[in-house]
PDB file of N, CA and C in Angstrom:
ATOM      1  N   UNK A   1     187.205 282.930 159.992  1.00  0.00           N
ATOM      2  CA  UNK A   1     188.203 281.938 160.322  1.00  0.00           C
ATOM      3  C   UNK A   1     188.439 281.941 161.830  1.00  0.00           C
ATOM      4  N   UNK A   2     188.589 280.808 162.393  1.00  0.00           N
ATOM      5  CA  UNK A   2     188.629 280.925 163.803  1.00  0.00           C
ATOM      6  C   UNK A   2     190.241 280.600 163.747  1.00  0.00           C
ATOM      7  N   UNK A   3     190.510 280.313 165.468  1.00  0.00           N
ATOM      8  CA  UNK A   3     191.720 280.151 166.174  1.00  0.00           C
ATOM      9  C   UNK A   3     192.157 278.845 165.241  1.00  0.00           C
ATOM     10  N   UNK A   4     191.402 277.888 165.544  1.00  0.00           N
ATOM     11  CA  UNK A   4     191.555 276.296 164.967  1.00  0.00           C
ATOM     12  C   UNK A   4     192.435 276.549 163.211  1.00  0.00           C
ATOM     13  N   UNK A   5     191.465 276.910 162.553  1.00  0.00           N
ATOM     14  CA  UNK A   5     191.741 277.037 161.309  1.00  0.00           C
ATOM     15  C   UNK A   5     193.028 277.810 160.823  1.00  0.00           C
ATOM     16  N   UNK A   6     193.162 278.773 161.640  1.00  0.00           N
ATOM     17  CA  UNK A   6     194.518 279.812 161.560  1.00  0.00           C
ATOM     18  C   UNK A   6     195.818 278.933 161.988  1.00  0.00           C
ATOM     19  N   UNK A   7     195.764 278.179 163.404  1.00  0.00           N
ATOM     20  CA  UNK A   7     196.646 277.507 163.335  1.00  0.00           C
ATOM     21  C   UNK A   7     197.177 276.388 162.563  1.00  0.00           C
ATOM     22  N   UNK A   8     196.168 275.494 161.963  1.00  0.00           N
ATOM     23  CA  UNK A   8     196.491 274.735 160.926  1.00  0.00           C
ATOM     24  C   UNK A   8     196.844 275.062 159.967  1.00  0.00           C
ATOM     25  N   UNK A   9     196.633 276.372 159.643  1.00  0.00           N
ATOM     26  CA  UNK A   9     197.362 276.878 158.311  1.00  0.00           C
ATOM     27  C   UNK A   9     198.734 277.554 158.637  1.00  0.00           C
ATOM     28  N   UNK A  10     198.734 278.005 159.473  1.00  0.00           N
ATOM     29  CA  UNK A  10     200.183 278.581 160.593  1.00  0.00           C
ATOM     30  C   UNK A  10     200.595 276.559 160.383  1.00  0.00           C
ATOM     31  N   UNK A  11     200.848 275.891 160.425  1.00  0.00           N
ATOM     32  CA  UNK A  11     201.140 274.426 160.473  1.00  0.00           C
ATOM     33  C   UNK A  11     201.253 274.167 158.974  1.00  0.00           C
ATOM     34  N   UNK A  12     200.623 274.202 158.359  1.00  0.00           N
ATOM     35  CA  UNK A  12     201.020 274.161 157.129  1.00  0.00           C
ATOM     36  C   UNK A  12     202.087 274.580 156.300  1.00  0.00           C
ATOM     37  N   UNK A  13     201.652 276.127 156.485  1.00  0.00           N
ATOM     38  CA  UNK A  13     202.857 276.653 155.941  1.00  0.00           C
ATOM     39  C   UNK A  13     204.387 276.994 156.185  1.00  0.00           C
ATOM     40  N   UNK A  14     204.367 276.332 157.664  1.00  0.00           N
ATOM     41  CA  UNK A  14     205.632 276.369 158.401  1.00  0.00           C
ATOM     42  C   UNK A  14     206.426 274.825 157.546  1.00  0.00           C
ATOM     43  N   UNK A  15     205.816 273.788 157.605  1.00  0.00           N
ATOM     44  CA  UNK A  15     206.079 272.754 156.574  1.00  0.00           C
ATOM     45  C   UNK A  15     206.415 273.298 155.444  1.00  0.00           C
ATOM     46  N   UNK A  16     205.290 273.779 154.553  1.00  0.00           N
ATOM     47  CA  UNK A  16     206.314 273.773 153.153  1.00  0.00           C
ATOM     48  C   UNK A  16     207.395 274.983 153.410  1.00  0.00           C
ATOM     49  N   UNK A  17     207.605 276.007 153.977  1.00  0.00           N
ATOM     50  CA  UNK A  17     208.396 276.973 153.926  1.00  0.00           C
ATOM     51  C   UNK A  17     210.038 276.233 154.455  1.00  0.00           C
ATOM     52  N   UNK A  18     209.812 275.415 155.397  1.00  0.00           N
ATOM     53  CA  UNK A  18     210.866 274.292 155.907  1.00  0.00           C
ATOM     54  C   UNK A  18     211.533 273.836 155.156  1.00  0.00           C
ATOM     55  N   UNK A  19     210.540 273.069 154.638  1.00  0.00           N
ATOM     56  CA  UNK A  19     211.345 271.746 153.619  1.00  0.00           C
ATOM     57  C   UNK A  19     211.187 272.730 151.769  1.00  0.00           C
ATOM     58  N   UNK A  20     211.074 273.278 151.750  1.00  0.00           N
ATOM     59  CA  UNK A  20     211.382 274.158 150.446  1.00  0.00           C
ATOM     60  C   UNK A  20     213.350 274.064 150.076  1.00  0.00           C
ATOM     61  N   UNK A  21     213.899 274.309 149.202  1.00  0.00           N
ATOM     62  CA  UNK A  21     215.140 273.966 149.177  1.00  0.00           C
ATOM     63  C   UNK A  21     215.550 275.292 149.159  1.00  0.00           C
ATOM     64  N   UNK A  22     214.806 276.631 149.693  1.00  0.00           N
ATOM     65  CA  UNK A  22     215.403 277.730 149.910  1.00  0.00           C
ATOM     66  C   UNK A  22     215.480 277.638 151.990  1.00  0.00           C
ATOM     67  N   UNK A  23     214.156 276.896 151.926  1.00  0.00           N
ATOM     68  CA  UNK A  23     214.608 276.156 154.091  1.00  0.00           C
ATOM     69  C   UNK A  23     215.299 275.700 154.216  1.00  0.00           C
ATOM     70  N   UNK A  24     215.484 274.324 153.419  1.00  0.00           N
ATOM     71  CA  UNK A  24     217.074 273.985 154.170  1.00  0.00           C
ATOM     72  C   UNK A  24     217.991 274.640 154.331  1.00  0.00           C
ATOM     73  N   UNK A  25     218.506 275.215 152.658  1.00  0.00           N
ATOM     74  CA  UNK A  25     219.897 275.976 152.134  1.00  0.00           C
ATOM     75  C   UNK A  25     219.716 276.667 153.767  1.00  0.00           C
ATOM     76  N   UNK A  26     218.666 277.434 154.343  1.00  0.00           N
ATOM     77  CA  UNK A  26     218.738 278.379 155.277  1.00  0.00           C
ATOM     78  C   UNK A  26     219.236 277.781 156.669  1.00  0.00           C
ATOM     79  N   UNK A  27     218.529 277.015 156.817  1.00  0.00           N
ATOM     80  CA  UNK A  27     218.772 276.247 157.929  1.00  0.00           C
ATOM     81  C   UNK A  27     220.045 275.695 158.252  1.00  0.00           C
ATOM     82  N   UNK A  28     220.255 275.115 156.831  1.00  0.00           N
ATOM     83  CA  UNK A  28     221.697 274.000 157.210  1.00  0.00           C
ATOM     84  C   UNK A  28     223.201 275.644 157.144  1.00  0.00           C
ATOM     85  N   UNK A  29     222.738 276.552 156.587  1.00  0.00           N
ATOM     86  CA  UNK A  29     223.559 277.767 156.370  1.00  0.00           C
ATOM     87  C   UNK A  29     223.808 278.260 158.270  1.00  0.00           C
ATOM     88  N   UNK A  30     222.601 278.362 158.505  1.00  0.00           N
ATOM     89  CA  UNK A  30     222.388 278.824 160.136  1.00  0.00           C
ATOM     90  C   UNK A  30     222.843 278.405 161.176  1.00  0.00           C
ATOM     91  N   UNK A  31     223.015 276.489 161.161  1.00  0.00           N
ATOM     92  CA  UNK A  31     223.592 275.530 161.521  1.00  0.00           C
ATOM     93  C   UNK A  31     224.992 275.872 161.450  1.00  0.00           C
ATOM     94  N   UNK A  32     225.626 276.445 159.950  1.00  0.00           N
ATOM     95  CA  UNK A  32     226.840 276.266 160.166  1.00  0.00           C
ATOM     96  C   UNK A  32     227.703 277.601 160.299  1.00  0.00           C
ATOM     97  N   UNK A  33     227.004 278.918 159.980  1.00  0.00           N
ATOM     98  CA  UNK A  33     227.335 280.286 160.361  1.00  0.00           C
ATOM     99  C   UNK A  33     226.821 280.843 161.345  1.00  0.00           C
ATOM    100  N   UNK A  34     225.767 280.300 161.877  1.00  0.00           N
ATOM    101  CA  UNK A  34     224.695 281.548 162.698  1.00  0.00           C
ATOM    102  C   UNK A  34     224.017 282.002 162.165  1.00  0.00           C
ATOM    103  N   UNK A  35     222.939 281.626 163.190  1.00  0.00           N
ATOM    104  CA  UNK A  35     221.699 282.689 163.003  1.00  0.00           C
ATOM    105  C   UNK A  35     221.474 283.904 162.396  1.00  0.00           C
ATOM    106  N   UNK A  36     222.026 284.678 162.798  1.00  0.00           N
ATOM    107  CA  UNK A  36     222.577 285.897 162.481  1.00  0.00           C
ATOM    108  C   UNK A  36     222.631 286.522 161.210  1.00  0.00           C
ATOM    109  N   UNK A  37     224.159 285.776 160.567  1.00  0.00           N
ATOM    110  CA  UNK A  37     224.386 285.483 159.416  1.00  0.00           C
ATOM    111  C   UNK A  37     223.650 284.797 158.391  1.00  0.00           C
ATOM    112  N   UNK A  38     222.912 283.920 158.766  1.00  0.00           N
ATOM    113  CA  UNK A  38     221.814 283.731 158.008  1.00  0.00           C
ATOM    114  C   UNK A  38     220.721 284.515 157.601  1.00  0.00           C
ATOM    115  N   UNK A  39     220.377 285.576 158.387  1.00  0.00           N
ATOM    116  CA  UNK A  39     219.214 286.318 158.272  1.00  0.00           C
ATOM    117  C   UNK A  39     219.799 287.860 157.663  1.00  0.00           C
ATOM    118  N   UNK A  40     221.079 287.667 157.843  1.00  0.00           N
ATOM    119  CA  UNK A  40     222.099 288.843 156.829  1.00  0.00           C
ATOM    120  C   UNK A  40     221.545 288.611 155.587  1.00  0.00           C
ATOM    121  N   UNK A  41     221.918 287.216 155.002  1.00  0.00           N
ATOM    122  CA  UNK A  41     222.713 286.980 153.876  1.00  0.00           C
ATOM    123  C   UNK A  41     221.171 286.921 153.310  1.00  0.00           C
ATOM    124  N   UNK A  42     219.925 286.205 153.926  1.00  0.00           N
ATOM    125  CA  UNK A  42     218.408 286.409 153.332  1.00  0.00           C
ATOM    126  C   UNK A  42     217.857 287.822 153.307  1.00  0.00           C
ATOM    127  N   UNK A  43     218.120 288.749 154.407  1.00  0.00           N
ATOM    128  CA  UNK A  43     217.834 290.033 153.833  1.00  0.00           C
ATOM    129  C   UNK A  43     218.666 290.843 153.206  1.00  0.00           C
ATOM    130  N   UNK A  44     219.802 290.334 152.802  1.00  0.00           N
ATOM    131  CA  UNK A  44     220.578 291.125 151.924  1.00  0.00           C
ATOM    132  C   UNK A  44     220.147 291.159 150.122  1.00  0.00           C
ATOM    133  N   UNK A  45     219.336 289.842 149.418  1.00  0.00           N
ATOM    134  CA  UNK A  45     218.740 290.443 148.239  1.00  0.00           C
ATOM    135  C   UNK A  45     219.586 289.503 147.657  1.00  0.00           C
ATOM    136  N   UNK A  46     221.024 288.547 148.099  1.00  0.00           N
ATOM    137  CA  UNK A  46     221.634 287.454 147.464  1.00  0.00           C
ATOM    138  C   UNK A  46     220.907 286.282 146.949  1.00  0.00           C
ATOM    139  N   UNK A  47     220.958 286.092 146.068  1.00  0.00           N
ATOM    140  CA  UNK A  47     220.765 284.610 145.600  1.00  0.00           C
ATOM    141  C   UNK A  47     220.816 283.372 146.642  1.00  0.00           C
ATOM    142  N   UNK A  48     220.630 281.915 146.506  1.00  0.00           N
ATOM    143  CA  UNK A  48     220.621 281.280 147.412  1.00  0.00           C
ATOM    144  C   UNK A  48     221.625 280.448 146.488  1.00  0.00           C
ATOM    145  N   UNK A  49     223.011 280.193 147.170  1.00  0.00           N
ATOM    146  CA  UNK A  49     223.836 279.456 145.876  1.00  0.00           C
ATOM    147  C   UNK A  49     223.243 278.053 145.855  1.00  0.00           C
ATOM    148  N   UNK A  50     223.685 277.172 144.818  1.00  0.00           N
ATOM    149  CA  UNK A  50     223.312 275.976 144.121  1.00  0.00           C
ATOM    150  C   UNK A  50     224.061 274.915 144.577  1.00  0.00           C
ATOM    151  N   UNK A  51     223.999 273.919 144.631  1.00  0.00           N
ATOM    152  CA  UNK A  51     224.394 272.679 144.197  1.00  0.00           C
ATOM    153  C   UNK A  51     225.863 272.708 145.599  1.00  0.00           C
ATOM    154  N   UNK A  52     226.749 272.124 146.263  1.00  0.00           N
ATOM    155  CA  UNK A  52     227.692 271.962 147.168  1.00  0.00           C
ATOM    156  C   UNK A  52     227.744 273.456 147.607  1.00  0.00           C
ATOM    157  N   UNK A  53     227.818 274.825 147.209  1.00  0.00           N
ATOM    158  CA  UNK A  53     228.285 275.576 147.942  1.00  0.00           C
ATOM    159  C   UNK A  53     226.934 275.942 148.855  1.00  0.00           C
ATOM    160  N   UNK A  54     225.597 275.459 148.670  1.00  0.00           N
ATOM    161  CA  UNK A  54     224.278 275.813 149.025  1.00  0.00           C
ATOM    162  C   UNK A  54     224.584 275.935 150.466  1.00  0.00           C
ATOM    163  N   UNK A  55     224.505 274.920 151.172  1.00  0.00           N
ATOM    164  CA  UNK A  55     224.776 274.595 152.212  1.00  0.00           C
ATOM    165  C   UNK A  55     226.089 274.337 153.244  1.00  0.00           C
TER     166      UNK A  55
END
């Protein structure tokens, strides 16, 4: 596998990992607590809550 090929898949999977509804929940969470706190609450082993409290 060369450089080319690695990055397109580095491109790929940055997409679905994004738009996955465990990326947003993260994102829009990060947006509204911090960074920080976001990367708490994903390496802490919690669930990702559902439906209005998700985000």
């Amino acid at each position: 596998m060369g450089l080319a090929t690695t990055q397109m898949f580095a491109t790929i999977f940055d997409g679905i990992s994004r738009h996955s509804p465990e990326g947003l929940w993260f994102k829009g969470y990060a947006e509204k607590q911090g960074f920080h706190k976001a990367v708490q609450w994903r390496d802490s082993g919690k669930p990702i809550p559902r439906g209005r409290k998700g985000a």
